[in-house]
C-alpha atoms as a PDB file:
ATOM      1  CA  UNK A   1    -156.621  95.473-139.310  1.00  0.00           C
ATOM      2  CA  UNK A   2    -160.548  94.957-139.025  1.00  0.00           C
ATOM      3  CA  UNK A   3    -162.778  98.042-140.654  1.00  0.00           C
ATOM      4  CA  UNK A   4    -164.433  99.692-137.723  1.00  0.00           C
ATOM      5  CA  UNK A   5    -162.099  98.544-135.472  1.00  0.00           C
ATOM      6  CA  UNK A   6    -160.844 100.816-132.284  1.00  0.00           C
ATOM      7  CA  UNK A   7    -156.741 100.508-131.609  1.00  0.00           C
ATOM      8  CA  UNK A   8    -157.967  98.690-128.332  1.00  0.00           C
ATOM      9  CA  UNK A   9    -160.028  96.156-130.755  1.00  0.00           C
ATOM     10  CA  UNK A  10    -157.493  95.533-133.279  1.00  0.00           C
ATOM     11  CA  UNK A  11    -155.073  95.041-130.249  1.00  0.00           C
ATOM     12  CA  UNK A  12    -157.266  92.164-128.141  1.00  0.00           C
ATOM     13  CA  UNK A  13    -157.716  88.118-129.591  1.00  0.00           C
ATOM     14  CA  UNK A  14    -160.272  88.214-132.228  1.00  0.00           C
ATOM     15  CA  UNK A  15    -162.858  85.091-132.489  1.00  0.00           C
ATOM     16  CA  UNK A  16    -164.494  83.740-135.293  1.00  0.00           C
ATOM     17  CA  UNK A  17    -167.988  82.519-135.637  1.00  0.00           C
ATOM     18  CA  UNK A  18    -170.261  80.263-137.762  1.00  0.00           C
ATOM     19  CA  UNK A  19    -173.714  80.749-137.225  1.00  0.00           C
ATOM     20  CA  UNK A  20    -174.538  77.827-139.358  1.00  0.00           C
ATOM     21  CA  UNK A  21    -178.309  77.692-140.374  1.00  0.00           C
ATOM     22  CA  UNK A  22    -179.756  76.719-143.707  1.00  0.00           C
ATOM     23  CA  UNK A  23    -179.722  73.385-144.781  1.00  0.00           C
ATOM     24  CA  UNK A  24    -179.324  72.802-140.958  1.00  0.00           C
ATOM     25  CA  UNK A  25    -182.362  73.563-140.043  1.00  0.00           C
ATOM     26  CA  UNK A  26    -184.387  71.001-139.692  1.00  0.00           C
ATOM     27  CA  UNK A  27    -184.697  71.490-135.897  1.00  0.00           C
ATOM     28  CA  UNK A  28    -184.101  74.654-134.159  1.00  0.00           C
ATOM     29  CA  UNK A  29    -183.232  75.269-130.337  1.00  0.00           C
ATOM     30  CA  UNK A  30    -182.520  78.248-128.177  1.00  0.00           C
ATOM     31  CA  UNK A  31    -179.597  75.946-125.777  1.00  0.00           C
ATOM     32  CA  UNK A  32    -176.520  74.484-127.135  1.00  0.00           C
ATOM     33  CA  UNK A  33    -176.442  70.675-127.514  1.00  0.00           C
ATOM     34  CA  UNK A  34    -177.802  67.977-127.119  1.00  0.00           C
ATOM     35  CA  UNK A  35    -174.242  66.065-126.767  1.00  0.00           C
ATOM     36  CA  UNK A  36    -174.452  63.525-129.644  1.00  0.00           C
ATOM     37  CA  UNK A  37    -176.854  65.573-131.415  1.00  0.00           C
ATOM     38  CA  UNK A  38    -176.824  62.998-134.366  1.00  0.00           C
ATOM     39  CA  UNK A  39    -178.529  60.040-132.416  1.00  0.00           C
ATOM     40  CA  UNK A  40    -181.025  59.402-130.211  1.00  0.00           C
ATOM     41  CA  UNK A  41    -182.342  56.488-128.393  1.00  0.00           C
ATOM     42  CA  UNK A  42    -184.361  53.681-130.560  1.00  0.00           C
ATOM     43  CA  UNK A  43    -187.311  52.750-128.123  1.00  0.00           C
ATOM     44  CA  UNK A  44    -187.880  49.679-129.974  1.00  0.00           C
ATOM     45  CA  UNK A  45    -183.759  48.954-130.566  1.00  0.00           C
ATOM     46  CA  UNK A  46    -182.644  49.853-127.263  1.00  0.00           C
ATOM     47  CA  UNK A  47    -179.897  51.708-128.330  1.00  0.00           C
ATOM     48  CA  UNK A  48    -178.799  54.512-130.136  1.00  0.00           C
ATOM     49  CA  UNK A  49    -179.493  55.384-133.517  1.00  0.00           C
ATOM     50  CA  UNK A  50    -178.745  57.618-136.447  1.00  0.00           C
ATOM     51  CA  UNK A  51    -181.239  60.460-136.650  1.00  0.00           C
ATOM     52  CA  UNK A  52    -182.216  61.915-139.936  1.00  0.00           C
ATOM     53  CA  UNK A  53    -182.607  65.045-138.620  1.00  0.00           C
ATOM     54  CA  UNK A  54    -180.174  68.117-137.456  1.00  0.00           C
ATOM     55  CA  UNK A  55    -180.254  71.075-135.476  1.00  0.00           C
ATOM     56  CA  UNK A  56    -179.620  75.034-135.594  1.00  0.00           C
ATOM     57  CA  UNK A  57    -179.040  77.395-132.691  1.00  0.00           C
ATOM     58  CA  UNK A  58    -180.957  81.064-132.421  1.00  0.00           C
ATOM     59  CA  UNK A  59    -178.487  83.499-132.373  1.00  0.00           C
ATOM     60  CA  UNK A  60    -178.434  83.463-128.513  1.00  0.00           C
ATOM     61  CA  UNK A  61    -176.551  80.426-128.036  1.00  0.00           C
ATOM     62  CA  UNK A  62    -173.531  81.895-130.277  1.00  0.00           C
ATOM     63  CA  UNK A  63    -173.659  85.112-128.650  1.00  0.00           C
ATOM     64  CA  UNK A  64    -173.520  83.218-124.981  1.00  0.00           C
ATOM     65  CA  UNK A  65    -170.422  81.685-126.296  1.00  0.00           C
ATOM     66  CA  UNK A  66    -169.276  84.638-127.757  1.00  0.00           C
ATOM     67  CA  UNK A  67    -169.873  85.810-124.499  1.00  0.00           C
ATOM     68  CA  UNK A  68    -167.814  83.400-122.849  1.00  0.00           C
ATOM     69  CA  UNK A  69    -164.782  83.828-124.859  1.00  0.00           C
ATOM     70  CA  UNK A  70    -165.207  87.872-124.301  1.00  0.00           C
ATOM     71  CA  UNK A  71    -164.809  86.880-120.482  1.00  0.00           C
ATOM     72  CA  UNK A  72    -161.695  84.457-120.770  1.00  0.00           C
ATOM     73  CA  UNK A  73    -159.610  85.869-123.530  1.00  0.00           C
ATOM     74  CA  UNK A  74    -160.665  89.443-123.965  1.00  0.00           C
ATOM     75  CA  UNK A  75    -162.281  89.575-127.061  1.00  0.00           C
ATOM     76  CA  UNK A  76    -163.838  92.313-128.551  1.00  0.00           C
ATOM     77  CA  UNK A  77    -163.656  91.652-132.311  1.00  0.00           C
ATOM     78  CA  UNK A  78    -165.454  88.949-134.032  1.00  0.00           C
ATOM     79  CA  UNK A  79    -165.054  87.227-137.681  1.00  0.00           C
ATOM     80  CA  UNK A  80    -168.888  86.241-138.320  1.00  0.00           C
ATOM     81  CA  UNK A  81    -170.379  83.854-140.921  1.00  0.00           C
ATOM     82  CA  UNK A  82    -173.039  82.838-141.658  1.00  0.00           C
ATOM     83  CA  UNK A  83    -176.005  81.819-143.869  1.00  0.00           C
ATOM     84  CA  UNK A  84    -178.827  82.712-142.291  1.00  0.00           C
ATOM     85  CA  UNK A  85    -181.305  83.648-144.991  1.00  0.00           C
ATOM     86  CA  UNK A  86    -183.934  85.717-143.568  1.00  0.00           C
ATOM     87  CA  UNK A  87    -181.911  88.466-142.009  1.00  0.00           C
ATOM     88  CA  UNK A  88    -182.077  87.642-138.470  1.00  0.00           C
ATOM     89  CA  UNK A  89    -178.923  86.921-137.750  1.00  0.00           C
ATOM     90  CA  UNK A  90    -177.807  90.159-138.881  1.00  0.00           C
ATOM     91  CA  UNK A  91    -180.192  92.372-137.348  1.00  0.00           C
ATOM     92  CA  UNK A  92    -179.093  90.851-133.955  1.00  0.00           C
ATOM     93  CA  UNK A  93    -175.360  91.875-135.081  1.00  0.00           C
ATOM     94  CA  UNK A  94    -176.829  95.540-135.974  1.00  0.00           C
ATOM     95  CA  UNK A  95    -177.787  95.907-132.483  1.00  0.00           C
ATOM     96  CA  UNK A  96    -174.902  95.160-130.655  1.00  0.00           C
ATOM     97  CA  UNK A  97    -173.197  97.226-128.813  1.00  0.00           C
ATOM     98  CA  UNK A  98    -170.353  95.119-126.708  1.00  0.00           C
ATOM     99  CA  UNK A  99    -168.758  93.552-129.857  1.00  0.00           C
ATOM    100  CA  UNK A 100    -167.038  94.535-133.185  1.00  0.00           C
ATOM    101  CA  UNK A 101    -168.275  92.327-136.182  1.00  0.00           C
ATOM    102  CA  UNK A 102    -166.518  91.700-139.467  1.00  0.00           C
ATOM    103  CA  UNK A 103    -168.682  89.915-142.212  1.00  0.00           C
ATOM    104  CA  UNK A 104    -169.111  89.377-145.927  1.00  0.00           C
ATOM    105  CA  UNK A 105    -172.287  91.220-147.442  1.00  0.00           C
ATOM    106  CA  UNK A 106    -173.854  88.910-150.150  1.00  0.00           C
ATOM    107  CA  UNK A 107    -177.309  88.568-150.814  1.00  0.00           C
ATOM    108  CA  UNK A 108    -178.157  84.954-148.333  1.00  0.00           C
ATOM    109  CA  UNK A 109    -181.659  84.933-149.762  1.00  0.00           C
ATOM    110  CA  UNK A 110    -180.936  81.384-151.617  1.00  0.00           C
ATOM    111  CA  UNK A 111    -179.441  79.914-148.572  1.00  0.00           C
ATOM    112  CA  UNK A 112    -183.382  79.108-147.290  1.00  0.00           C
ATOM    113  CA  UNK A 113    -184.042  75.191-146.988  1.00  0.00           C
ATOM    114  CA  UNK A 114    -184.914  73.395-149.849  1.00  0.00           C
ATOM    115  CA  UNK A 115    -183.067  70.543-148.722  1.00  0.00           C
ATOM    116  CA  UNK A 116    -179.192  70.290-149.044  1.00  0.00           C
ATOM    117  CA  UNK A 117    -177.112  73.048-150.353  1.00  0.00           C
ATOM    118  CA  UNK A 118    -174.917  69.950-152.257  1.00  0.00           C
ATOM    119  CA  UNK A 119    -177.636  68.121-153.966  1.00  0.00           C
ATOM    120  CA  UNK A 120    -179.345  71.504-155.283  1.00  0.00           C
ATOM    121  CA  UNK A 121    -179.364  73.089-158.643  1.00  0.00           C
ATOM    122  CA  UNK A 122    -180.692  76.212-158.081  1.00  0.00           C
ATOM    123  CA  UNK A 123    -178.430  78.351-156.562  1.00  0.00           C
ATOM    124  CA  UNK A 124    -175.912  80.841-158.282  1.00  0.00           C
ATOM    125  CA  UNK A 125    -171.715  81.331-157.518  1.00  0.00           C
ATOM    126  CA  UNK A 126    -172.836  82.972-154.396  1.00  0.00           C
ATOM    127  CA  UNK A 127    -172.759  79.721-152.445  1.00  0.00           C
ATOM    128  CA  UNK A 128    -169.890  78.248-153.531  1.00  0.00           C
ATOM    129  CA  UNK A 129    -167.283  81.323-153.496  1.00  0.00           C
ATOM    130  CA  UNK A 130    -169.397  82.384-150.114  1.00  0.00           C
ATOM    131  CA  UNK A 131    -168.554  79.191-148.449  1.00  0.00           C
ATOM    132  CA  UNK A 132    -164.923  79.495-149.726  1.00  0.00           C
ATOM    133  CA  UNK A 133    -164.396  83.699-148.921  1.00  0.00           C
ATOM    134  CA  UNK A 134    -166.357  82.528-145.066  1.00  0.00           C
ATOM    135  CA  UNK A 135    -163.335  80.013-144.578  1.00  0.00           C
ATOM    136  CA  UNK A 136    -160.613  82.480-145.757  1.00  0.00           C
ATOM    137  CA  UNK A 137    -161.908  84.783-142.981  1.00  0.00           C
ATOM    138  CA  UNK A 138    -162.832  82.693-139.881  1.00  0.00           C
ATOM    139  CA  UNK A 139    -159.231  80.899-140.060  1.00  0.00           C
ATOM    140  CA  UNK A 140    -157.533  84.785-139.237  1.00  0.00           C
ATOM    141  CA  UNK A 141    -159.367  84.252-135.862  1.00  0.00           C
ATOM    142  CA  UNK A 142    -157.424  83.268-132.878  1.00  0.00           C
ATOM    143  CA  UNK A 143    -159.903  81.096-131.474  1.00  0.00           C
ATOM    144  CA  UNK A 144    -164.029  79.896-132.656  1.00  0.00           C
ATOM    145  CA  UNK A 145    -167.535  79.469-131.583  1.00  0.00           C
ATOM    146  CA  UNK A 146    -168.569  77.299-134.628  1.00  0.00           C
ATOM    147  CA  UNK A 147    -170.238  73.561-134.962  1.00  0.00           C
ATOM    148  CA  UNK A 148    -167.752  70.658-134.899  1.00  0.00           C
ATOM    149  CA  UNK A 149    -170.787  68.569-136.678  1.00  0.00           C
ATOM    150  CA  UNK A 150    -170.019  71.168-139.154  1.00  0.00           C
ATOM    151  CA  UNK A 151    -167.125  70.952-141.862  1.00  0.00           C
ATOM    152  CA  UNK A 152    -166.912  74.243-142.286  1.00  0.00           C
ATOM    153  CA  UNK A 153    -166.351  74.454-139.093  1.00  0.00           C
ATOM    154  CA  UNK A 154    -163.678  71.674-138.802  1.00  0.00           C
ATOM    155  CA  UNK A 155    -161.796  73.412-141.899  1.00  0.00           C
ATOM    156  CA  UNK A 156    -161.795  76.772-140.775  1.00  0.00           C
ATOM    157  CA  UNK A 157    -160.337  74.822-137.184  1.00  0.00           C
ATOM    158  CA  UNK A 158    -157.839  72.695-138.684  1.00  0.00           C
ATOM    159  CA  UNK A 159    -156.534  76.333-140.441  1.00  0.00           C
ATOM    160  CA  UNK A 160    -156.554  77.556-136.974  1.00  0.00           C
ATOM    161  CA  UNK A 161    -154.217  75.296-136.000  1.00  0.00           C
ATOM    162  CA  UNK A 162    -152.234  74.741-138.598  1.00  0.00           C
ATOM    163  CA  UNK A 163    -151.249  78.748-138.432  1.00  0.00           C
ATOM    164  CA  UNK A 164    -150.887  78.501-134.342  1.00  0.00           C
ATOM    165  CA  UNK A 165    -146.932  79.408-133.383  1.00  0.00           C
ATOM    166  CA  UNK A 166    -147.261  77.507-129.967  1.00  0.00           C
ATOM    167  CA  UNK A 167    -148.197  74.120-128.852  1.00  0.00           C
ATOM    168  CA  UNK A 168    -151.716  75.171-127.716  1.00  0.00           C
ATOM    169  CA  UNK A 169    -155.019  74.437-129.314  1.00  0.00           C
ATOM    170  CA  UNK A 170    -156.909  77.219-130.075  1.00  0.00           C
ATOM    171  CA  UNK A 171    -159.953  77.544-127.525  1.00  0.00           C
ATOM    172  CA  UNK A 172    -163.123  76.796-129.490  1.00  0.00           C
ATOM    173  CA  UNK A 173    -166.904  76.500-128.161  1.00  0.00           C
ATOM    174  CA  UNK A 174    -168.732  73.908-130.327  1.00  0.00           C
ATOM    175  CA  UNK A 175    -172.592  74.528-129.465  1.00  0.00           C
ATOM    176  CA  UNK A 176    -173.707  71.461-130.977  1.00  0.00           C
ATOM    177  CA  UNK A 177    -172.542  68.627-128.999  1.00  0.00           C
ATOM    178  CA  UNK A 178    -169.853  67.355-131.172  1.00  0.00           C
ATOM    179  CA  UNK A 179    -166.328  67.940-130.495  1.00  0.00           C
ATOM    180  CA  UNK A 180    -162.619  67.233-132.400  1.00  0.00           C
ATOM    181  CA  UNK A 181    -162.544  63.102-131.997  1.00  0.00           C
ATOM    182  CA  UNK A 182    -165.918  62.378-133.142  1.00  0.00           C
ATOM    183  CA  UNK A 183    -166.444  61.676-136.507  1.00  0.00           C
ATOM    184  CA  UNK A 184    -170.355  62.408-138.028  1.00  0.00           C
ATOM    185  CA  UNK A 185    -170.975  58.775-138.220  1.00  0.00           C
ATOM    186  CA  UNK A 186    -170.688  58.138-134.945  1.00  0.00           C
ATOM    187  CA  UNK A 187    -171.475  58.111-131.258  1.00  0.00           C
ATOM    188  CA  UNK A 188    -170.050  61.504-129.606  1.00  0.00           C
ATOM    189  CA  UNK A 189    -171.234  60.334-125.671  1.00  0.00           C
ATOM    190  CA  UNK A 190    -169.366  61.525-123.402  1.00  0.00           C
ATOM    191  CA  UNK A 191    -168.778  57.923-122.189  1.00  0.00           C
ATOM    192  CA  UNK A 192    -167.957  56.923-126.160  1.00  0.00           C
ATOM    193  CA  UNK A 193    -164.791  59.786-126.399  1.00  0.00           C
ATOM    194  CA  UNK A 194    -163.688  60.306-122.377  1.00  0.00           C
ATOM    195  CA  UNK A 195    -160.894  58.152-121.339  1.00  0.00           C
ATOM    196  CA  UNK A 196    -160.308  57.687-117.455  1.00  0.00           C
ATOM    197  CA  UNK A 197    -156.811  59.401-117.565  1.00  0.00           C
ATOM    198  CA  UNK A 198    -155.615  62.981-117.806  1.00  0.00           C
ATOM    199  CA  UNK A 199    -152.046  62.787-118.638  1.00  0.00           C
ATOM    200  CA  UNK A 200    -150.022  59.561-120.383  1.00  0.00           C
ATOM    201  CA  UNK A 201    -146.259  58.072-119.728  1.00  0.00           C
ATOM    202  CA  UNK A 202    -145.861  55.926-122.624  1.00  0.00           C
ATOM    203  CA  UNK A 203    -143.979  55.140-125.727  1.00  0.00           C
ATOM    204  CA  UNK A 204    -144.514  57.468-129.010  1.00  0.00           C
ATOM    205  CA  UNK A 205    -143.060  54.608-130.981  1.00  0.00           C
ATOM    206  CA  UNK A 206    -146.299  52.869-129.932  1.00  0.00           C
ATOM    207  CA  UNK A 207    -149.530  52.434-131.619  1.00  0.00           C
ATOM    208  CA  UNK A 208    -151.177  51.753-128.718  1.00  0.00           C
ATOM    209  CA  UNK A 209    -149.435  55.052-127.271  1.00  0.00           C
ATOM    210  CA  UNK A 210    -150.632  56.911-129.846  1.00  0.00           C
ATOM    211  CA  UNK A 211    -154.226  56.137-129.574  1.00  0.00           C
ATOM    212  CA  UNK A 212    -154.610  56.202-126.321  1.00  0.00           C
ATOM    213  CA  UNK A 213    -152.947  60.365-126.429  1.00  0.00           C
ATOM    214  CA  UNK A 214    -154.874  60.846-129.306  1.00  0.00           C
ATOM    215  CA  UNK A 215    -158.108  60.204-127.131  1.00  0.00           C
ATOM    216  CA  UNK A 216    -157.051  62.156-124.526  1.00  0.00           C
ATOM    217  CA  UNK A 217    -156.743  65.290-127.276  1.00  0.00           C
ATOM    218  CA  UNK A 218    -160.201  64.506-128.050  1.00  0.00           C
ATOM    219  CA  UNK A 219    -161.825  64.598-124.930  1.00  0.00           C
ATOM    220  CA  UNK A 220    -159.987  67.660-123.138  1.00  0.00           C
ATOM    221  CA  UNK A 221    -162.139  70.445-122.112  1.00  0.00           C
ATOM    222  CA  UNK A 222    -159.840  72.962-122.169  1.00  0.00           C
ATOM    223  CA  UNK A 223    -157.411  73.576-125.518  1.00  0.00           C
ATOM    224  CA  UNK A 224    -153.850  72.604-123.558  1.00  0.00           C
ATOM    225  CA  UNK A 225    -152.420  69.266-125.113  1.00  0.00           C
ATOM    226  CA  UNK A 226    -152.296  66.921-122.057  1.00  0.00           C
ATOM    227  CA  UNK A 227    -149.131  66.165-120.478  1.00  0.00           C
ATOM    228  CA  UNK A 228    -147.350  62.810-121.867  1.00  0.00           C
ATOM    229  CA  UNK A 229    -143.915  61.592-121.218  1.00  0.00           C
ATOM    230  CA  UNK A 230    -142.013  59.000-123.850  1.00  0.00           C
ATOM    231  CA  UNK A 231    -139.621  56.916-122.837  1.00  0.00           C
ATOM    232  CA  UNK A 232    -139.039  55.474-126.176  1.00  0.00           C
ATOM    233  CA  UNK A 233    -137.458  58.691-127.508  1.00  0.00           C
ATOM    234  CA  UNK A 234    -140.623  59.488-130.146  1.00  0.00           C
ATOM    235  CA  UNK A 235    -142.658  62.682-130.182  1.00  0.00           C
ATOM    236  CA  UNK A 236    -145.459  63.226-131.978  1.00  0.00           C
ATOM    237  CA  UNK A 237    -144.529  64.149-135.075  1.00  0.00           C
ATOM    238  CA  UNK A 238    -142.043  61.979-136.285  1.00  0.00           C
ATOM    239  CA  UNK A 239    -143.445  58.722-137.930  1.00  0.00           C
ATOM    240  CA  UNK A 240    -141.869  55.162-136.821  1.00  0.00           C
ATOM    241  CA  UNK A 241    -139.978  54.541-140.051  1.00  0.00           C
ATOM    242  CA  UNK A 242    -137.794  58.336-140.305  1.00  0.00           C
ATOM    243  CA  UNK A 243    -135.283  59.129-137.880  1.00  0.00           C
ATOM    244  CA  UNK A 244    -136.424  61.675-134.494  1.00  0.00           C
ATOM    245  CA  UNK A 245    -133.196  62.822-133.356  1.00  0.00           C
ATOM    246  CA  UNK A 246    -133.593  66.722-131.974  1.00  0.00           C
ATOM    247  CA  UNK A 247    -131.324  67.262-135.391  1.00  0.00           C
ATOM    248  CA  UNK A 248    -134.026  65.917-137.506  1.00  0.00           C
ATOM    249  CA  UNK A 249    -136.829  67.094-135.999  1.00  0.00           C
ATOM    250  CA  UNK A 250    -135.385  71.115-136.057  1.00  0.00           C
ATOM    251  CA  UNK A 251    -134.599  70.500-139.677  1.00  0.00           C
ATOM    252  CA  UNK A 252    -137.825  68.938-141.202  1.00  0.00           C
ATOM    253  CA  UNK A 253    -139.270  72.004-139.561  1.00  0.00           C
ATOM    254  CA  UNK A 254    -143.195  70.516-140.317  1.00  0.00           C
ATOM    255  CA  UNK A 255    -145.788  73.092-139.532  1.00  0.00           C
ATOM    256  CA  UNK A 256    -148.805  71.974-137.805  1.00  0.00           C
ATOM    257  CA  UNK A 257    -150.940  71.472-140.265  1.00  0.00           C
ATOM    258  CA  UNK A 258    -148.289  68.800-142.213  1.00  0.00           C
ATOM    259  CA  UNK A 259    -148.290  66.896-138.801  1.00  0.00           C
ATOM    260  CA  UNK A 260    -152.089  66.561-138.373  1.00  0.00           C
ATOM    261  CA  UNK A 261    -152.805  65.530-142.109  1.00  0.00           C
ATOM    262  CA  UNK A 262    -149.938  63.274-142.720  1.00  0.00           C
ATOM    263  CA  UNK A 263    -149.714  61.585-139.248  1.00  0.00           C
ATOM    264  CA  UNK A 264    -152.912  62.145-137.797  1.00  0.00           C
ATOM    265  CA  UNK A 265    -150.949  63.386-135.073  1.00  0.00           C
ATOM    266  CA  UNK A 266    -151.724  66.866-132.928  1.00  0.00           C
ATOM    267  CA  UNK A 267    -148.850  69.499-132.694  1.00  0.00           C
ATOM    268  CA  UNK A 268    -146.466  70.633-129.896  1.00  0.00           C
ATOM    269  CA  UNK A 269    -145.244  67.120-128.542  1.00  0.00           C
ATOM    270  CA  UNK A 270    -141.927  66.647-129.827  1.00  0.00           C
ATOM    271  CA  UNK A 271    -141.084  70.765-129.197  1.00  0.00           C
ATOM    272  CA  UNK A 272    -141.659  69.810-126.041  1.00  0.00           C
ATOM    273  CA  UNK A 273    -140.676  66.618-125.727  1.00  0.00           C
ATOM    274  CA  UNK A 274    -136.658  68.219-127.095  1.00  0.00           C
ATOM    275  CA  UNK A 275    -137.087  71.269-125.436  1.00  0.00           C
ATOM    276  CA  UNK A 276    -136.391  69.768-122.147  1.00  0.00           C
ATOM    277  CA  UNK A 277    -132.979  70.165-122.274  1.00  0.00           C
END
């Protein structure tokens, strides 16, 4: 379905990537990271502060990644985006010779720093309808190497997701320290986001429940939904006020995406959870 595609490419899970660089820029580095890449440690403070700074990743550190997901799924076509400005980016892509790329050819020239794209007023209808076109693409992908401090990134996931036909996350690499349950604003330590547990027995009627699973989501390495068991009869995508008989659940038929946004709840639970039988 991809131009320059082989029957074998077209055939094999395709990835997406966001080479995010632009306005990012303001620090570059050649290894993914560092984890909580938005704060560092106040000498003075003794604790960790807000930086006012953020960093991009050389083309190497997406193509590792890349890499990795070639190894573990297969992949041998990629969705790229990006808006790099000076042409590096896609002279690296020109030279490959292990992967099939499909990108959007604009002129990126305007994408060089000049502080934030949002707060600019010289740029044309390139940016905008770029941004929007790069998100249309990337969600096709079955999986992404992207920037979860990024929200294009965290759209083009939550699309992702929101297509999926099975209970899995999609595997993603995020190369800048920030994964799904951290918010921008925030601490993303591994200490902050990793709870002590790797599966749950609980009750889905439970707040507490709830949180606790919904921390677990966040801080799995791996994109299977960890097991959980409910005694109370809930799954995860039936709020505490409607009825979650197998009947109701089957009928309301709510896609992923309608169970993330309006329950802040991840999908797959309650097919299992009724599936059982």
């Amino acid at each position: 379905p991809y131009c320059g595609g082989t029957a074998l490419e077209a055939a094999t899970p395709i990835a997406a990537a966001h080479v995010r660089h632009g306005d990012s820029c303001d620090r570059r580095r050649d290894e993914p990271g560092p984890w909580n890449a938005m704060f560092a440690l106040d000498e003075k403070k003794g604790k960790l502060e807000r930086v006012n700074y953020r960093w991009c990743y050389s083309w190497k550190v997406y193509r590792a990644a890349l890499g990795e997901m070639q190894r573990r799924y297969g992949v041998r076509t990629v969705l790229l985006a990006t808006d790099d400005h000076d042409g590096t980016v896609m002279r690296e892509v020109e030279a490959e010779k292990e992967l099939n790329f499909v990108l959007l050819d604009f002129p990126r020239g305007q994408f060089q720093k000049r502080g934030w794209m949002e707060f600019r007023q010289d740029v044309d209808e390139h940016v905008p309808f770029s941004i929007a076109a790069a998100i249309e693409l990337l969600s096709r992908a079955d999986m992404l190497v992207g920037n979860m401090g990024s929200h294009v990134s965290r759209i083009v996931y939550d699309r992702m997701v929101g297509a999926s036909s099975t209970s899995q996350l999609p595997p993603f690499i995020s190369v800048d320290g920030y994964g799904l349950c951290c918010d921008f604003t925030e601490e993303c330590t591994k200490e902050a986001i990793t709870p002590r547990a790797d599966m749950l027995v609980g009750n889905m009627g439970s707040h507490v429940s709830r949180i606790v699973y919904d921390r677990m989501v966040g801080a799995s390495s791996t994109s299977q939904l960890p097991p959980f068991i409910s005694v109370d009869g809930y799954g995860l995508c039936c709020d505490f006020t409607e009825e979650c008989t197998k009947e109701a659940i089957t009928q309301r038929r709510r896609d992923a995406r309608e169970c993330i946004y309006s329950y802040a709840r991840c999908t797959g639970g309650d097919q299992w959870f009724y599936s059982r039988s």
